[in-house]
N, C-alpha and C. Protein backbone atom coordinates (compact mmCIF):
# COMPACT_ATOMS: atom_id res chain seq x y z
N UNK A 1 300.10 82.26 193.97
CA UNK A 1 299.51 81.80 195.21
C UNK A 1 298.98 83.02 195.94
N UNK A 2 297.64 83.21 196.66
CA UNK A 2 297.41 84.23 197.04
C UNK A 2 297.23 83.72 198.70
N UNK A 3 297.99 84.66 198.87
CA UNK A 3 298.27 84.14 200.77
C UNK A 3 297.41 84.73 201.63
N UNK A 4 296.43 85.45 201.04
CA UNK A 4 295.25 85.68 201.49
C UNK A 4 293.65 84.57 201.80
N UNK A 5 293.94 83.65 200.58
CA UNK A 5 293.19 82.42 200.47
C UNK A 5 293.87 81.50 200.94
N UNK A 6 294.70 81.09 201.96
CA UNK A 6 295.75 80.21 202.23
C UNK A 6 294.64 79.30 203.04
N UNK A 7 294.25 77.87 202.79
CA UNK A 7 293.39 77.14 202.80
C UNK A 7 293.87 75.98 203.66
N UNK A 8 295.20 76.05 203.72
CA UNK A 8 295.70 74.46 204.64
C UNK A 8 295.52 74.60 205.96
N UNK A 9 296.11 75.99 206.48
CA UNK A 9 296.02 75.99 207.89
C UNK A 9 294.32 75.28 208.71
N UNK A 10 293.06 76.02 208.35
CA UNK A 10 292.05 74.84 208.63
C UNK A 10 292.03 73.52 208.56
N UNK A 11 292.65 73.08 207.48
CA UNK A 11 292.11 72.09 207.10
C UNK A 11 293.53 70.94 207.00
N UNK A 12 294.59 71.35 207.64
CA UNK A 12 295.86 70.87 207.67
C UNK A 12 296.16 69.53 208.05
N UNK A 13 295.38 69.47 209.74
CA UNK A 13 295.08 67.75 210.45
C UNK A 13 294.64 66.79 209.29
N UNK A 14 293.45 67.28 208.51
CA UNK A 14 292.66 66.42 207.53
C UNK A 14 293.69 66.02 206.29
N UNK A 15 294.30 67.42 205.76
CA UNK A 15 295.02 67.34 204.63
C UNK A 15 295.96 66.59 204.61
N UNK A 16 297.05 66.17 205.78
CA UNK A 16 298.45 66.04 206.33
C UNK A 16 298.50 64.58 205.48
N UNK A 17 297.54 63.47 205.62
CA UNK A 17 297.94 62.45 204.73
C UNK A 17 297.88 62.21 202.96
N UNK A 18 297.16 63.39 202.19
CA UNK A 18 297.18 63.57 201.39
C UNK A 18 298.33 64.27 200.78
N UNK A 19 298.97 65.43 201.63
CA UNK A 19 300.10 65.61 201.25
C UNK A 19 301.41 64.57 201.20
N UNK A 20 301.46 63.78 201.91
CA UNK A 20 302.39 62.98 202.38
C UNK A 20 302.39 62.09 201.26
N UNK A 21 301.02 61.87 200.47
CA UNK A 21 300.84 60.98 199.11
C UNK A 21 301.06 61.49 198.18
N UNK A 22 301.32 62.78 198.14
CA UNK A 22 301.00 63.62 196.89
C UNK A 22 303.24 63.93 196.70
N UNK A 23 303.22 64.21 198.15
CA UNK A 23 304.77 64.79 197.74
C UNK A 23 305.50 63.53 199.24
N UNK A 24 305.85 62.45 198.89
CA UNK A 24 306.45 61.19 199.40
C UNK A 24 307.73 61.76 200.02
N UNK A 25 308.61 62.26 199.46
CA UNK A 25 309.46 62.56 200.25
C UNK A 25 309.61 63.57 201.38
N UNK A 26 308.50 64.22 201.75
CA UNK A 26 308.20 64.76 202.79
C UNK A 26 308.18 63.64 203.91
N UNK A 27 308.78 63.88 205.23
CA UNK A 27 308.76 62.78 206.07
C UNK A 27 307.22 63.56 207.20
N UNK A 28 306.93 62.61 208.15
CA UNK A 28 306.54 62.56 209.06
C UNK A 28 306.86 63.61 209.95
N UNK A 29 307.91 63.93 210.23
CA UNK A 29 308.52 64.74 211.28
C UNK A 29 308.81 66.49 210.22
N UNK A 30 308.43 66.62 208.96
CA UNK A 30 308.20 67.61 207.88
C UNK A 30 306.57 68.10 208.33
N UNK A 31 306.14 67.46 208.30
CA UNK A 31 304.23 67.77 208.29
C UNK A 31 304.14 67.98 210.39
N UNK A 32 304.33 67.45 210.86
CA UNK A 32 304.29 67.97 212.20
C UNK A 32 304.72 69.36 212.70
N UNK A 33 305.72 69.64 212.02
CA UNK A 33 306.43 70.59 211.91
C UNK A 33 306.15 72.02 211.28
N UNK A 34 305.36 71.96 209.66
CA UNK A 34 304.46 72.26 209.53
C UNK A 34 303.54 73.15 210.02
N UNK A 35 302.61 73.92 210.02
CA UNK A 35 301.80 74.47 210.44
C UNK A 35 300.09 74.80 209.47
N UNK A 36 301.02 74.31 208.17
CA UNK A 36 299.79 74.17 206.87
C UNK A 36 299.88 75.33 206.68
N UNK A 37 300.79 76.45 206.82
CA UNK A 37 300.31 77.61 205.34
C UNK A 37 300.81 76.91 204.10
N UNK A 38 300.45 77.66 202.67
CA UNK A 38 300.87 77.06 201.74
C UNK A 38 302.69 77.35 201.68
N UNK A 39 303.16 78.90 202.40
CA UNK A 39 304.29 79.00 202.09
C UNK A 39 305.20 77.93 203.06
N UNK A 40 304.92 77.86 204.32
CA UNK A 40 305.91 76.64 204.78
C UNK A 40 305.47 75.08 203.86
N UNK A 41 304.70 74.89 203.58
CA UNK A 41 305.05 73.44 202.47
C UNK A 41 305.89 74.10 201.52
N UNK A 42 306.08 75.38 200.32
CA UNK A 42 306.19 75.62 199.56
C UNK A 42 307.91 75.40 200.09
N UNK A 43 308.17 75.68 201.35
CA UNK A 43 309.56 75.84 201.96
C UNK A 43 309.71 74.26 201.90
N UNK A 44 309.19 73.38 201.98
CA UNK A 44 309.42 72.20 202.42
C UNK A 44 309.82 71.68 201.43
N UNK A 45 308.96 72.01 200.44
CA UNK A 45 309.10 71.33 198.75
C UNK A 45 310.29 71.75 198.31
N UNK A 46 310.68 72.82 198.98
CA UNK A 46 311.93 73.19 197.98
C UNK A 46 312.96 72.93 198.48
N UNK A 47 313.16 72.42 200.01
CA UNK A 47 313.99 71.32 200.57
C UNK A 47 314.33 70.07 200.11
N UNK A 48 313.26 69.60 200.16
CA UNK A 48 313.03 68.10 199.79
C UNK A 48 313.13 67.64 198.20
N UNK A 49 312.83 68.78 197.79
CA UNK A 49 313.07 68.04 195.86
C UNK A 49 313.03 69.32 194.95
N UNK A 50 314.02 69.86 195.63
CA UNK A 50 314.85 71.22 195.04
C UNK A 50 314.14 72.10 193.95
N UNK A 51 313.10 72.30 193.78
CA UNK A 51 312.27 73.35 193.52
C UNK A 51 312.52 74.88 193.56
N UNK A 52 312.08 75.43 192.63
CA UNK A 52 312.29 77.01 193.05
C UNK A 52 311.01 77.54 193.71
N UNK A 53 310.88 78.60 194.11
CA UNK A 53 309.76 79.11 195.19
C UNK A 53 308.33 79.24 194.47
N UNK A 54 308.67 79.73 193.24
CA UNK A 54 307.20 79.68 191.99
C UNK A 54 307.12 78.18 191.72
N UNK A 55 308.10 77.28 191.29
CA UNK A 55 307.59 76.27 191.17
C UNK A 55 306.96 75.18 192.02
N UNK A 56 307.60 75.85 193.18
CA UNK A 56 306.82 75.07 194.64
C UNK A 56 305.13 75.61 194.76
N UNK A 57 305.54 76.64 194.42
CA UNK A 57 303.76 77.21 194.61
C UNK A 57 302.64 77.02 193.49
N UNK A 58 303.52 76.90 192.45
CA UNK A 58 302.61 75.96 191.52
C UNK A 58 302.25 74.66 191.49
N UNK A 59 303.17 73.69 191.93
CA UNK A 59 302.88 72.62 192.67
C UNK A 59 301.45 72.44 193.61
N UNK A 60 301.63 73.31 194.56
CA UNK A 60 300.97 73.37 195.67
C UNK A 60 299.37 73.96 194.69
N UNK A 61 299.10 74.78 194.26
CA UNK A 61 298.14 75.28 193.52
C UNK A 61 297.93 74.23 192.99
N UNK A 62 298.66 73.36 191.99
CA UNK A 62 297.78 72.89 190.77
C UNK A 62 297.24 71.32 191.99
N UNK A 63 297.80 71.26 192.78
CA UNK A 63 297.21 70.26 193.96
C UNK A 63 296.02 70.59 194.36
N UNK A 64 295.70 71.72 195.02
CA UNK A 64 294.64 72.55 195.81
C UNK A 64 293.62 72.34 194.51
N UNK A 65 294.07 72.62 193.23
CA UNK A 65 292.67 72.76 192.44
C UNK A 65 292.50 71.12 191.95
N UNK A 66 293.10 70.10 191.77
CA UNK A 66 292.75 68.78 191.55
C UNK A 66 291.88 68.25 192.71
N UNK A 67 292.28 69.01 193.54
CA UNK A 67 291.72 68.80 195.13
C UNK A 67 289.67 68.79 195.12
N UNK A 68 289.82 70.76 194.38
CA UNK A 68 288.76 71.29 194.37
C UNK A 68 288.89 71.96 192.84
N UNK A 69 288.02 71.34 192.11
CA UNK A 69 287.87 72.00 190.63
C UNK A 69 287.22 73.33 191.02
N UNK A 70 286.45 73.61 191.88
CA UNK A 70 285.29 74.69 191.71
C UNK A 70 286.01 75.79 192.48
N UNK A 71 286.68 75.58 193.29
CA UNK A 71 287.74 76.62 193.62
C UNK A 71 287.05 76.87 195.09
N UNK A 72 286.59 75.55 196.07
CA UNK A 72 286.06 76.05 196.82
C UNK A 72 286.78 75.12 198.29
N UNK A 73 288.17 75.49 198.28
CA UNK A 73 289.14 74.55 198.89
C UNK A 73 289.30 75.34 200.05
């Protein structure tokens, strides 16, 4: 994950129900909370469905690119 390209914070309001579809056990009061970098979801994911920190961020990556094939997320 390069936290230099960190892409949610813009686009977080828009994103917030797609995440919520993508990773269900995230509640409502998780995404408010939130702020959309990739590392606080990556924190969230690994709350919510016990993940390790690479595998949360691969998660989150292989999302971002189903998102955007062209890499322009």
């Amino acid at each position: 994950m390069d936290p230099t390209r960190d892409v949610l914070p813009g686009k977080w309001n828009d994103l917030q129900g797609q995440v919520r579809q993508k990773w269900g056990k995230l509640t409502t009061e998780d995404l408010t909370r939130l702020n959309g970098t990739t590392g606080e979801l990556a924190g969230a994911l690994q709350q919510r469905y016990g993940y390790s920190k690479p595998q949360a961020e691969i998660e989150i990556n292989n999302w971002l690119r189903e998102r955007d094939p062209q890499g322009k997320a």
